[in-house]
N, C-alpha and C. Protein backbone atom coordinates (compact mmCIF):
# COMPACT_ATOMS: atom_id res chain seq x y z
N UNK A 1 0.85 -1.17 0.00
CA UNK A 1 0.00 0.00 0.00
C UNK A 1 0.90 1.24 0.00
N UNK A 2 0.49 1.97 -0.57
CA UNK A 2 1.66 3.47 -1.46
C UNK A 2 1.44 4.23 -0.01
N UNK A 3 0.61 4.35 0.81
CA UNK A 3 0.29 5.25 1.93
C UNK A 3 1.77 4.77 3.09
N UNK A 4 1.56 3.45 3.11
CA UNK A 4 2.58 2.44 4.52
C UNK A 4 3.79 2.82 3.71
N UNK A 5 3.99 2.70 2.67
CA UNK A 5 4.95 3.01 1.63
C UNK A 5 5.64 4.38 2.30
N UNK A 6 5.13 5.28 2.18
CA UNK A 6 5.58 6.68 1.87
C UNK A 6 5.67 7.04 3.45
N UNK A 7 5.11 6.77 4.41
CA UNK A 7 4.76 6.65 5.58
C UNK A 7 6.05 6.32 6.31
N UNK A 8 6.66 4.93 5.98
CA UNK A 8 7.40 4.70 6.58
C UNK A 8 9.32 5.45 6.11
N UNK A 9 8.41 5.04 4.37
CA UNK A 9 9.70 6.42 4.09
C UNK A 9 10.13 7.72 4.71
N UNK A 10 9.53 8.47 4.99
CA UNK A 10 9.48 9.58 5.39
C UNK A 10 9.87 10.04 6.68
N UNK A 11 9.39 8.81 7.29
CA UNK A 11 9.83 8.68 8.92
C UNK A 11 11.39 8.06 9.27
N UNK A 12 11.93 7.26 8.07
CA UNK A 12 13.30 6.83 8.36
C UNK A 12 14.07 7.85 7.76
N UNK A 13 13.16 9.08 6.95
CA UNK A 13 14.42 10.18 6.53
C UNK A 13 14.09 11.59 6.70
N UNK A 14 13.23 11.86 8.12
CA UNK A 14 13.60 12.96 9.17
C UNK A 14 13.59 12.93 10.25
N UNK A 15 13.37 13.68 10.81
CA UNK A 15 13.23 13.62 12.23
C UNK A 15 11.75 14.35 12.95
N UNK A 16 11.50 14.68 11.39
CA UNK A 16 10.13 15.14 12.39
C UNK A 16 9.04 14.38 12.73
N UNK A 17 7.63 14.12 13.34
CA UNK A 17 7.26 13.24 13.56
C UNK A 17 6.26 13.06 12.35
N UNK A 18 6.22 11.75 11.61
CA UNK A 18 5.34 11.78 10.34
C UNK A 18 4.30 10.84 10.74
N UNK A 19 2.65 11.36 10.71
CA UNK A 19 1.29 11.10 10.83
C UNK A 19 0.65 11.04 9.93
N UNK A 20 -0.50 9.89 9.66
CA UNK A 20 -1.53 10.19 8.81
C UNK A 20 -2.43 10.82 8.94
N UNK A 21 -2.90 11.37 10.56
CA UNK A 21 -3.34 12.12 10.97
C UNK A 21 -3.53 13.42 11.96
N UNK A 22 -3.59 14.31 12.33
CA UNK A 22 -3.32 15.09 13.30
C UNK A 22 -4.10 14.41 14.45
N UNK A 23 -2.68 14.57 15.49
CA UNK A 23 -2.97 13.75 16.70
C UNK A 23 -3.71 14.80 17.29
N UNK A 24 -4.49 14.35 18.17
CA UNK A 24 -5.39 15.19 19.04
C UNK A 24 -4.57 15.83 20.28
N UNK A 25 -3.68 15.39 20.33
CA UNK A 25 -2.42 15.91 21.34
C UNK A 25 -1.84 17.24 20.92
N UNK A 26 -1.55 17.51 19.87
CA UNK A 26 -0.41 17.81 19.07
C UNK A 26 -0.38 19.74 19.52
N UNK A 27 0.65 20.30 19.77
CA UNK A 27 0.84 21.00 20.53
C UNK A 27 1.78 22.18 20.06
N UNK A 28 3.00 21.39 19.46
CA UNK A 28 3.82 22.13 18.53
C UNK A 28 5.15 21.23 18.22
N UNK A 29 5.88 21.53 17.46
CA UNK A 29 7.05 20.68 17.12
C UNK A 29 7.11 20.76 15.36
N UNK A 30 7.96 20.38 14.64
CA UNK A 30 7.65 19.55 13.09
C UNK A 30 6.94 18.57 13.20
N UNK A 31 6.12 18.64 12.58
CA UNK A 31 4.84 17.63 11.58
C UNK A 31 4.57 17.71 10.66
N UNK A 32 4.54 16.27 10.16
CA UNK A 32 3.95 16.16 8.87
C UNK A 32 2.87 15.22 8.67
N UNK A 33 1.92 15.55 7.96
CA UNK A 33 0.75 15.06 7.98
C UNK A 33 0.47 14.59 6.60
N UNK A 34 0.45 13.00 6.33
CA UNK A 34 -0.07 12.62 4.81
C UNK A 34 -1.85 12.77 4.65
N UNK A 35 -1.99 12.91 3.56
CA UNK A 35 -3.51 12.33 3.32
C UNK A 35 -3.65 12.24 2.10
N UNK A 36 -4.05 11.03 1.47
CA UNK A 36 -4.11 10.45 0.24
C UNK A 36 -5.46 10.89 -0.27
N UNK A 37 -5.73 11.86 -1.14
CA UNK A 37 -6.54 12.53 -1.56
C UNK A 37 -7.63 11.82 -2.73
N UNK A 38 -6.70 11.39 -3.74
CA UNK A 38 -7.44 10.59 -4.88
C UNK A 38 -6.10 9.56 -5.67
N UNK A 39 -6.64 9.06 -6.17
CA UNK A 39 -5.78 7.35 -7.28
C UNK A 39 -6.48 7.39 -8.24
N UNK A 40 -6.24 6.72 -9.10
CA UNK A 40 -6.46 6.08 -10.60
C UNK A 40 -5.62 5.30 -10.76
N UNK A 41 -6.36 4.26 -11.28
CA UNK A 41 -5.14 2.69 -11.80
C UNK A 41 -5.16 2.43 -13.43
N UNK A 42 -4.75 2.61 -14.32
CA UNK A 42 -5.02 2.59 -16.14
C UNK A 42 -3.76 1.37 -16.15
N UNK A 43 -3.88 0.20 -16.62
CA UNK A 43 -2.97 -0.84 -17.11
C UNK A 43 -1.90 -1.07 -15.90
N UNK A 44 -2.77 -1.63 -14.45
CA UNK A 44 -1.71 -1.49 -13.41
C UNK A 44 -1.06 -0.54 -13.36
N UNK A 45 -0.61 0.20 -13.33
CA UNK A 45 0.24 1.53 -12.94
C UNK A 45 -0.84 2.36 -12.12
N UNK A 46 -0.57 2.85 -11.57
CA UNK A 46 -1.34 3.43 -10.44
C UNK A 46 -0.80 5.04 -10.07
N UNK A 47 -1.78 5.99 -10.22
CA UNK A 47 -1.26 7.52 -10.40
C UNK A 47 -2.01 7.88 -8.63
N UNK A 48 -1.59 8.45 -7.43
CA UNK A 48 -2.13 8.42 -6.43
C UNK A 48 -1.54 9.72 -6.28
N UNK A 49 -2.54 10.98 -5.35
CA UNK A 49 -2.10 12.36 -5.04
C UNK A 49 -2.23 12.17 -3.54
N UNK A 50 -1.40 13.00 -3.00
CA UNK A 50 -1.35 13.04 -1.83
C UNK A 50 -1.10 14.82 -1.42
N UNK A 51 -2.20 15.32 -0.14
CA UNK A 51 -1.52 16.72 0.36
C UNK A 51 -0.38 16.16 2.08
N UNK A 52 0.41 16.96 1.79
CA UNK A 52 2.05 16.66 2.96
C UNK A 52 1.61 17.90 3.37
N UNK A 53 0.88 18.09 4.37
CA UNK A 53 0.75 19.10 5.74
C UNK A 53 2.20 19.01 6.35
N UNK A 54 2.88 20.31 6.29
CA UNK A 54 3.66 20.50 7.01
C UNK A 54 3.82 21.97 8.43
N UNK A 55 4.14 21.47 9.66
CA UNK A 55 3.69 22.11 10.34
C UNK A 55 5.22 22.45 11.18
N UNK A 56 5.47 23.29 11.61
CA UNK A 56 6.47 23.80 12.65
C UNK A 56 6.00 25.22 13.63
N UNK A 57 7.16 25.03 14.15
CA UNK A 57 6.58 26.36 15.64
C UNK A 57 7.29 27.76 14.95
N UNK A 58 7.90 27.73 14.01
CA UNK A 58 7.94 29.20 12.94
C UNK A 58 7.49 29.20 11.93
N UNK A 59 7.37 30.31 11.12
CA UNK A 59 7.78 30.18 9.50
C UNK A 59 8.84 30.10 9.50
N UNK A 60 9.74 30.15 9.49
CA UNK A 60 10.99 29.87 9.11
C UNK A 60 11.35 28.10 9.06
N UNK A 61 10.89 27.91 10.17
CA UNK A 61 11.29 26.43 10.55
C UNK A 61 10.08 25.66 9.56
N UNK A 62 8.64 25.88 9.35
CA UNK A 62 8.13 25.07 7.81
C UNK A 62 8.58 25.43 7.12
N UNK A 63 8.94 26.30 6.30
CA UNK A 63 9.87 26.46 5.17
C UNK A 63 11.07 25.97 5.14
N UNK A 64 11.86 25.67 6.32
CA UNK A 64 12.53 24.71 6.59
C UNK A 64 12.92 23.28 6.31
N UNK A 65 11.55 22.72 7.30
CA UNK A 65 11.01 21.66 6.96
C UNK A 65 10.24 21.46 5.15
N UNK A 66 9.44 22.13 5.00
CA UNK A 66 8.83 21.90 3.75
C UNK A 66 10.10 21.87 2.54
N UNK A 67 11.36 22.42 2.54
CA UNK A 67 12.44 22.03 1.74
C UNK A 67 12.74 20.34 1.76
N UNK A 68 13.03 20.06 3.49
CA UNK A 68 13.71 19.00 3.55
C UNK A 68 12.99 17.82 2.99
N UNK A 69 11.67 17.59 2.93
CA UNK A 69 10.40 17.00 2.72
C UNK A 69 10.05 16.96 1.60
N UNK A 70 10.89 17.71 0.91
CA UNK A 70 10.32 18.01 -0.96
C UNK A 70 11.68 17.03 -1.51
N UNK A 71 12.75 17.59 -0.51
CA UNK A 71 14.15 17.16 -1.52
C UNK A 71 13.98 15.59 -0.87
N UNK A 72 13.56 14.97 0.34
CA UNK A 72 13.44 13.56 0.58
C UNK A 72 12.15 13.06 -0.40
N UNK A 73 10.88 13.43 -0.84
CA UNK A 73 10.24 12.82 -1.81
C UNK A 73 11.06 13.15 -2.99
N UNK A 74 11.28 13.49 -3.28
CA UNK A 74 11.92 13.53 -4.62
C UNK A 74 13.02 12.85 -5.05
N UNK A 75 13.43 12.10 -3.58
CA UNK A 75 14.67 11.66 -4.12
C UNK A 75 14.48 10.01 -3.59
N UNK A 76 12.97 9.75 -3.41
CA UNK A 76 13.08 8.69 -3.09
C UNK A 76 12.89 7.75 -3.98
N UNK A 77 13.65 6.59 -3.99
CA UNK A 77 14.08 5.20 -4.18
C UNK A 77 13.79 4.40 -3.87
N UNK A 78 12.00 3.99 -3.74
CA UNK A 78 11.53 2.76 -3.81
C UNK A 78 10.86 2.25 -4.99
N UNK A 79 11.21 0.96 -4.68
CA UNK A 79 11.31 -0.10 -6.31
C UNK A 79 10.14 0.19 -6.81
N UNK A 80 8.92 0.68 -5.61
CA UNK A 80 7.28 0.20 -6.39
C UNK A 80 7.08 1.71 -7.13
N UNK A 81 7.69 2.70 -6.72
CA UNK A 81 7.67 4.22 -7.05
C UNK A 81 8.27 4.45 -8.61
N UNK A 82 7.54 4.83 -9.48
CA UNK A 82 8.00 5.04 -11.00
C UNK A 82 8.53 6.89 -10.85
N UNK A 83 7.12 7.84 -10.12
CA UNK A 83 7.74 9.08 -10.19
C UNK A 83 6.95 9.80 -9.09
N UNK A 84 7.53 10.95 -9.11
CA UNK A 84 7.15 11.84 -8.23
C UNK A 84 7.12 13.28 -8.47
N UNK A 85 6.10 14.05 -8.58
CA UNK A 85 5.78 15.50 -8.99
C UNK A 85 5.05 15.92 -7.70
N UNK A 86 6.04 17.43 -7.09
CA UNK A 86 5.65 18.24 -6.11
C UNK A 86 5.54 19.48 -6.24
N UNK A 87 4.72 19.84 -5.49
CA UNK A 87 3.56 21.02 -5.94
C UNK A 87 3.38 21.77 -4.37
N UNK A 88 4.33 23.02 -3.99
CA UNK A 88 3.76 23.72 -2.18
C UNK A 88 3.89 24.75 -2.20
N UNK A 89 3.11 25.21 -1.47
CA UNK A 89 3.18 26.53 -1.27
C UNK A 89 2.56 26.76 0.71
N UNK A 90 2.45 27.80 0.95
CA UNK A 90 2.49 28.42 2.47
C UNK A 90 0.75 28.39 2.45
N UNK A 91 0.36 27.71 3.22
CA UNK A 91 -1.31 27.78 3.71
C UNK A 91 -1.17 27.70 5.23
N UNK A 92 -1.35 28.50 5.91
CA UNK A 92 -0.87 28.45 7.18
C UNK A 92 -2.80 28.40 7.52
N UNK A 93 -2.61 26.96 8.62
CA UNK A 93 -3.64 26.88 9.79
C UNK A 93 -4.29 27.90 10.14
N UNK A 94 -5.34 28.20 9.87
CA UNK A 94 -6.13 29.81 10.56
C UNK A 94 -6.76 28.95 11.44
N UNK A 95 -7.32 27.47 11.54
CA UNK A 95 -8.21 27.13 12.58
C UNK A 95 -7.52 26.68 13.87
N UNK A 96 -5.91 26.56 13.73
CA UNK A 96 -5.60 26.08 14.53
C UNK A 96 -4.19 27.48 15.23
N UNK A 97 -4.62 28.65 14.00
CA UNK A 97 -3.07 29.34 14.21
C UNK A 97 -1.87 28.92 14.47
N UNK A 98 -1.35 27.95 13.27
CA UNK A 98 -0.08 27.02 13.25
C UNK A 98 0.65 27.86 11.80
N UNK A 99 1.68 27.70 11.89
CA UNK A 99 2.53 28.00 10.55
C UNK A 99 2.07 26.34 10.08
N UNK A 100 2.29 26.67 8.62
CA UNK A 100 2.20 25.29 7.83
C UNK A 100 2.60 25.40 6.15
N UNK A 101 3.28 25.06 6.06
CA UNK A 101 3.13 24.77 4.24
C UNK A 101 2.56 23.40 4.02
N UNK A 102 1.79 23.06 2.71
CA UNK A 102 1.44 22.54 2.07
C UNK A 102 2.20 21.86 1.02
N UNK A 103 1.97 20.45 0.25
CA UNK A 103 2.56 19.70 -0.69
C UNK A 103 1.37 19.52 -1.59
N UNK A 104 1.07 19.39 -2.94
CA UNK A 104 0.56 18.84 -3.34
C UNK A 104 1.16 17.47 -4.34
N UNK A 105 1.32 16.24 -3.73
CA UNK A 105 2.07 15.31 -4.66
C UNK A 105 1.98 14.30 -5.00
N UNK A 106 2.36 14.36 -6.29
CA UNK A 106 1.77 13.05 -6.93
C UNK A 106 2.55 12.18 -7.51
N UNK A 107 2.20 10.92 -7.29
CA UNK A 107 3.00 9.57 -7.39
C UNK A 107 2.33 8.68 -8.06
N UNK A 108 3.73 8.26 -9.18
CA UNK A 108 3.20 7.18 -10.37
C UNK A 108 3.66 6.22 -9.79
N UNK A 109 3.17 5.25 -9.23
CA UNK A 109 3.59 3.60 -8.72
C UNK A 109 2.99 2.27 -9.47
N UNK A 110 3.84 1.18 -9.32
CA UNK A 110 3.30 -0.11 -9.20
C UNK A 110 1.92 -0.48 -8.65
């Protein structure tokens, strides 16, 4: 599954804490938040979008983070992964008043 996939990627190449969901705890720190938005499968190959909520206790520090998070998808190297196109910009939390950038990205897989 491209979600456990990317999930566990992500978590062996930062340090911030990577969720599929916002914990009900969550307070401040780096986060990143997947959510698999929409897929399409045409001749097995499988096209899946995902938004990468990224969250820190500055702007400075998501823009930070949202670099490190673009240059680790992009450079990842799993066998089932054909490609990867990323798409962010700054949408900062008004409901929660959090800094945050946004990913929009999409992945051609197995």
């Amino acid at each position: 599954m491209i979600e456990t996939t990317l999930l566990n990627y992500l978590g062996a190449k930062t340090t911030a804490s990577v969720k599929m969901e916002m914990p009900s705890t969550y307070t401040s720190g780096p986060l990143v938040i997947l959510e698999k938005i929409s897929s399409n499968k045409t001749d097995q190959i499988i096209t899946s979008v995902f938004t990468v909520k990224i969250y820190a206790d500055t702007l400075y520090g998501a823009a930070q983070l949202n670099e490190e998070i673009k240059d680790i998808l992009e450079g990842c190297d799993s066998p089932d992964i054909c490609s990867i196109r990323v798409n962010d910009g700054y949408y900062p939390d008004v409901t929660r008043k959090r800094y945050r950038y946004q990913q929009t990205v999409e992945i051609t897989h197995y």
